[in-house]
Protein backbone atom coordinates (compact mmCIF):
# COMPACT_ATOMS: atom_id res chain seq x y z
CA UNK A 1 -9.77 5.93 -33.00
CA UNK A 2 -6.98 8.18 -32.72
CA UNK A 3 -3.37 6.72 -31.37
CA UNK A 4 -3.85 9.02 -28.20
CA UNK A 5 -7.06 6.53 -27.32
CA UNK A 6 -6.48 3.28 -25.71
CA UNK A 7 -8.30 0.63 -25.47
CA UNK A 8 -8.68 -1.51 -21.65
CA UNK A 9 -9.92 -5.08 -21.68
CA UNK A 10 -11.59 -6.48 -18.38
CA UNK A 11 -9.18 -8.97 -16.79
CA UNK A 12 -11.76 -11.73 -17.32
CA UNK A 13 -11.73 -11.02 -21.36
CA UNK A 14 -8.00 -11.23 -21.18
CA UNK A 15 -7.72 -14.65 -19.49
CA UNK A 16 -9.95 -15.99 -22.36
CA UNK A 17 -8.53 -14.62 -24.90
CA UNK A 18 -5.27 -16.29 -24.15
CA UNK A 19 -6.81 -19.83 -23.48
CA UNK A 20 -6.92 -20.59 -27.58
CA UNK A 21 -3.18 -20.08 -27.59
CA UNK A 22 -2.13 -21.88 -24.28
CA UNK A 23 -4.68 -24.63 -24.21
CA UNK A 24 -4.84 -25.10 -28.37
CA UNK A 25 -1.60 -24.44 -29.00
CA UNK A 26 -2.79 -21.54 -31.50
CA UNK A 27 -0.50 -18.97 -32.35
CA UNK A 28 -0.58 -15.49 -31.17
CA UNK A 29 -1.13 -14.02 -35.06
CA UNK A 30 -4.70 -16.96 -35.45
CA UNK A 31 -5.89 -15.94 -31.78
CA UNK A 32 -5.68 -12.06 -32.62
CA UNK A 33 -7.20 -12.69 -35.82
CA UNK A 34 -10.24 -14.77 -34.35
CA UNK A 35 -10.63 -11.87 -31.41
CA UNK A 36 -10.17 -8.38 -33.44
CA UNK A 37 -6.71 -8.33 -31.47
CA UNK A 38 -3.75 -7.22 -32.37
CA UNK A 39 -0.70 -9.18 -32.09
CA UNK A 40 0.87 -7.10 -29.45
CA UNK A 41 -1.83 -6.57 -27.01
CA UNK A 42 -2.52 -10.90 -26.84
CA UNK A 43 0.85 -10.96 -26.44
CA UNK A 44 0.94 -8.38 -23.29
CA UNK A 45 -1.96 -10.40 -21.57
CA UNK A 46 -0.24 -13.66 -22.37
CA UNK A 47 2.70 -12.28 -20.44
CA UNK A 48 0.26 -10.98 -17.71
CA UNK A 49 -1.15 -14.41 -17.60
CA UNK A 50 1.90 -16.36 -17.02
CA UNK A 51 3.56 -14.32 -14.67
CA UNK A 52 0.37 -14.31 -12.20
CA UNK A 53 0.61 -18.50 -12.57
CA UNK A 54 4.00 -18.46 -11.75
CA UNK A 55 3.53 -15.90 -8.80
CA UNK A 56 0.66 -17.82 -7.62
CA UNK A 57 -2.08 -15.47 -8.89
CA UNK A 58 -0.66 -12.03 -6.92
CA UNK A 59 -1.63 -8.81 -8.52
CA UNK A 60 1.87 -6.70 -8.07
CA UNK A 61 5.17 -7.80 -6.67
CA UNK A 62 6.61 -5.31 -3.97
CA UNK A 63 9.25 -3.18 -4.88
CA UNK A 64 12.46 -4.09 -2.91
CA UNK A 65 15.42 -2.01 -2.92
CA UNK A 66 18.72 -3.11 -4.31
CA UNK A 67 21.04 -5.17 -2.15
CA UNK A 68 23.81 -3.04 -0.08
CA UNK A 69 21.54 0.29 -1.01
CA UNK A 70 21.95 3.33 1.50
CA UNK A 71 17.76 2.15 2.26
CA UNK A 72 18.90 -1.33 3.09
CA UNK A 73 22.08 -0.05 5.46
CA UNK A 74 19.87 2.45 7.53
CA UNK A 75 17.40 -0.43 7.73
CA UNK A 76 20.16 -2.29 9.12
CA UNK A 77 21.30 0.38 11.63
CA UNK A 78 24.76 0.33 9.78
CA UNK A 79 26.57 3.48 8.83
């Protein structure tokens, strides 16, 4: 495979692959090793995973502008 290929793994695969290191305490390094993973990629869907538990399973947080932005003072009806 050349480095301009990338791999995607259904969502279902990634929330299994994870469960050996959350539930089993395994390490990233002995999960990617049992799975054909790398390190790096267990560790992205790890992330993926606990972020979704702690936003209560939403897909994508909405993009809000930054406080006292020119968006949130014409919102606002201020000038």
């Amino acid at each position: 495979m050349s480095k301009s290929e990338k791999l995607t793994y259904m969502k279902e695969f990634r929330t299994e692959a994870v469960k050996p290191v959350l539930e089993q305490g395994m390490s990233l390094e002995e999960a990617g090793v049992s799975l054909a993973l790398p390190k790096g990629t267990l560790a992205n869907s790890l992330g993926r995973s606990q972020t979704r538990r702690r936003r209560g399973s939403s897909p994508r947080r909405q993009k809000r502008g930054r406080a006292g932005s020119r968006s949130d003072a014409a919102a606002q009806g201020v000038s």
